[in-house]
C-alpha atoms as a PDB file:
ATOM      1  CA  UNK A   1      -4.685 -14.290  22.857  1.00  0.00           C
ATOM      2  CA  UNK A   2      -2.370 -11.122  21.773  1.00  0.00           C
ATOM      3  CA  UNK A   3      -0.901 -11.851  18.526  1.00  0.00           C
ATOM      4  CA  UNK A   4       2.823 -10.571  18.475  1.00  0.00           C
ATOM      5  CA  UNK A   5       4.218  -8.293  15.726  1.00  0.00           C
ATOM      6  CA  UNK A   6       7.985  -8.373  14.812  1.00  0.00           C
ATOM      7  CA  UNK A   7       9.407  -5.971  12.458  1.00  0.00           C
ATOM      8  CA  UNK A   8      12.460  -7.541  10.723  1.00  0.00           C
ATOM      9  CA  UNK A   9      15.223  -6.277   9.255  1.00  0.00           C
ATOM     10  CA  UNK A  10      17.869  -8.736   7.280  1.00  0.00           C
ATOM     11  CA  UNK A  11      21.519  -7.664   6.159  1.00  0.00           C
ATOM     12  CA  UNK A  12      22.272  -8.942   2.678  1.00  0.00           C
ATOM     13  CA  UNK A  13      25.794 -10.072   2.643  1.00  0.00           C
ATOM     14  CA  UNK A  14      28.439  -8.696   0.395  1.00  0.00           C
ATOM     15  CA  UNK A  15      31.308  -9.917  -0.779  1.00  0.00           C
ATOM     16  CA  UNK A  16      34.042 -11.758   1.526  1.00  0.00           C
ATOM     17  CA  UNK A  17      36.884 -10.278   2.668  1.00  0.00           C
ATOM     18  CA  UNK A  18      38.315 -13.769   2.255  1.00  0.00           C
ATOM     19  CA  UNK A  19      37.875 -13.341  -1.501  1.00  0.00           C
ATOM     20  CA  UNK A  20      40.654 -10.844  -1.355  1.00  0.00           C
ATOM     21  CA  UNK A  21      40.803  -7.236  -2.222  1.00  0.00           C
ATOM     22  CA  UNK A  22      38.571  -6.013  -5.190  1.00  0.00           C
ATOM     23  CA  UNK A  23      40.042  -2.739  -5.874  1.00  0.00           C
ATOM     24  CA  UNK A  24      43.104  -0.882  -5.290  1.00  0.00           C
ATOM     25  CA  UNK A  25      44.794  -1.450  -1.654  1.00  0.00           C
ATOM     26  CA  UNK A  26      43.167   0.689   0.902  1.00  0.00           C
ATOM     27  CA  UNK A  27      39.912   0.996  -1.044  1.00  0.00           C
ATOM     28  CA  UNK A  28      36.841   0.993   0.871  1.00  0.00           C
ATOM     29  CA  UNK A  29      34.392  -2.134   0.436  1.00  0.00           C
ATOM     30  CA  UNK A  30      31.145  -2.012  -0.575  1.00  0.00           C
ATOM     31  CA  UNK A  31      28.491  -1.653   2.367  1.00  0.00           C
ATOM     32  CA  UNK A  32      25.522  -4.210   3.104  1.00  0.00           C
ATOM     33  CA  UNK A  33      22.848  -3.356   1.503  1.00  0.00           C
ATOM     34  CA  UNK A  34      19.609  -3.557   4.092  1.00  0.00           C
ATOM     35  CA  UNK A  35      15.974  -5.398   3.650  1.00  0.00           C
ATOM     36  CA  UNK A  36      13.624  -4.313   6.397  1.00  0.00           C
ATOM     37  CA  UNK A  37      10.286  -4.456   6.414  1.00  0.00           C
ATOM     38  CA  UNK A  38       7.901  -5.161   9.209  1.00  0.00           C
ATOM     39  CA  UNK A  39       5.614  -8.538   9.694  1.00  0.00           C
ATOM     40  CA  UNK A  40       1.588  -8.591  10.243  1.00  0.00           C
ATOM     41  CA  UNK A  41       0.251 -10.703  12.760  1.00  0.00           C
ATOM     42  CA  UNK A  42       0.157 -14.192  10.258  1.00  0.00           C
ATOM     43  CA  UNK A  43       3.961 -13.246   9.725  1.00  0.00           C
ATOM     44  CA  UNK A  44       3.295 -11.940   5.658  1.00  0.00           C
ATOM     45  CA  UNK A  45       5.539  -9.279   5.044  1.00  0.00           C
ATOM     46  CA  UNK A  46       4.935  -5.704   4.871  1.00  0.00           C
ATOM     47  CA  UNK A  47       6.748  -2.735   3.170  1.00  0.00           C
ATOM     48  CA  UNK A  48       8.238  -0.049   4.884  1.00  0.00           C
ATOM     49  CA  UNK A  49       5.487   2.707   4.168  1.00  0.00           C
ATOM     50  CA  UNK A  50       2.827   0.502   3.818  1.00  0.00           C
ATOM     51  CA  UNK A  51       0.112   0.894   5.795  1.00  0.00           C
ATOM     52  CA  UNK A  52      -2.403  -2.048   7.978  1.00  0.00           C
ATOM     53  CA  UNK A  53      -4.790  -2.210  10.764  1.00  0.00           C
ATOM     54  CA  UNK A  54      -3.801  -3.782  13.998  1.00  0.00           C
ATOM     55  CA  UNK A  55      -5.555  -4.998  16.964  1.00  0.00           C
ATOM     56  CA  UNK A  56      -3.497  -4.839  20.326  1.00  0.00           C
ATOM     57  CA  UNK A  57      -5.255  -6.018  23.234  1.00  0.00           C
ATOM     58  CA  UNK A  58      -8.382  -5.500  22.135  1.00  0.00           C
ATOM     59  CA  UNK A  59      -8.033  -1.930  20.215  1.00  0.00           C
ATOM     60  CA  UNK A  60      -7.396  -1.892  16.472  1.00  0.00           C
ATOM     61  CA  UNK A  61      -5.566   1.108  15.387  1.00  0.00           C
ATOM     62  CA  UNK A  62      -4.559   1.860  11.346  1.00  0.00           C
ATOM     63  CA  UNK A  63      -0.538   1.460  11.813  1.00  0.00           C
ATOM     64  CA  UNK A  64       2.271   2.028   9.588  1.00  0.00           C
ATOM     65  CA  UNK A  65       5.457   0.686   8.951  1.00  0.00           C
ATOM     66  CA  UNK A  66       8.297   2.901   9.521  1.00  0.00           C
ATOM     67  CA  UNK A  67      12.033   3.068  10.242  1.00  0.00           C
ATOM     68  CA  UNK A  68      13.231   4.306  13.361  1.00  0.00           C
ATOM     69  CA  UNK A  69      16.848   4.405  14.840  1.00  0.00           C
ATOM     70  CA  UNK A  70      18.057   2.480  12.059  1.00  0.00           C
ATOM     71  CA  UNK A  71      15.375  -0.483  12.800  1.00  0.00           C
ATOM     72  CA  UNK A  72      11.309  -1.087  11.185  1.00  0.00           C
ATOM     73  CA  UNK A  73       8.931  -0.542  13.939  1.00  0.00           C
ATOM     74  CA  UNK A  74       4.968  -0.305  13.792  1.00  0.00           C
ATOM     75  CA  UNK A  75       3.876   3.774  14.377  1.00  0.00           C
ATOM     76  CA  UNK A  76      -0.105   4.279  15.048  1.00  0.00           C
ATOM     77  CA  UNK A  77      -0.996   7.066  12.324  1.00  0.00           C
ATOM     78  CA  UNK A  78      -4.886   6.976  12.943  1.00  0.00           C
ATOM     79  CA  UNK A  79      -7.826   5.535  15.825  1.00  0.00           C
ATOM     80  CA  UNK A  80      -9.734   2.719  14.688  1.00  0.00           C
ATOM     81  CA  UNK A  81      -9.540   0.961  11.227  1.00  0.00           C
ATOM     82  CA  UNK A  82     -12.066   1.258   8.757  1.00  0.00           C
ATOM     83  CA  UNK A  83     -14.445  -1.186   7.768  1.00  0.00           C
ATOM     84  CA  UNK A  84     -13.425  -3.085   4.501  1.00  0.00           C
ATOM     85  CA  UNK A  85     -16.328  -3.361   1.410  1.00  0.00           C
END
């Protein structure tokens, strides 16, 4: 059975425009502030930059978490994962 990892990447919400202008008219609004981060294979979370071992169909590979094109993906940065003491 594969296990299937999701990077995920959440936009925190800022304020509503319903709320009405905070600032002068024709101010810009603040942005959305981003929280991505990538998933192991139980779903626990991992940092962006962190690094983990993964096993896809049957080969484990030392993988890290990175952004690409504005979304978290998983990018193989060594063969084989060491074993742990």
């Amino acid at each position: 059975m594969r296990a299937l990892v999701l990077p995920v990447c959440w936009l925190a919400a800022g304020p509503s425009l319903a709320e009405g202008p905070t600032d002068a008219p024709g101010a810009p609004t603040p942005s959305a502030a981003t929280d991505c981060y990538c998933t192991d294979s139980t779903g626990g979370r991992v940092e962006l930059g962190e690094s983990i071992c993964l096993t896809v169909d049957g080969r484990s590979f030392i993988a890290q978490c990175q952004m690409s094109l504005n979304n978290p993906m998983w990018r193989e940065i060594s063969e084989g994962c060491a074993p742990s003491s």
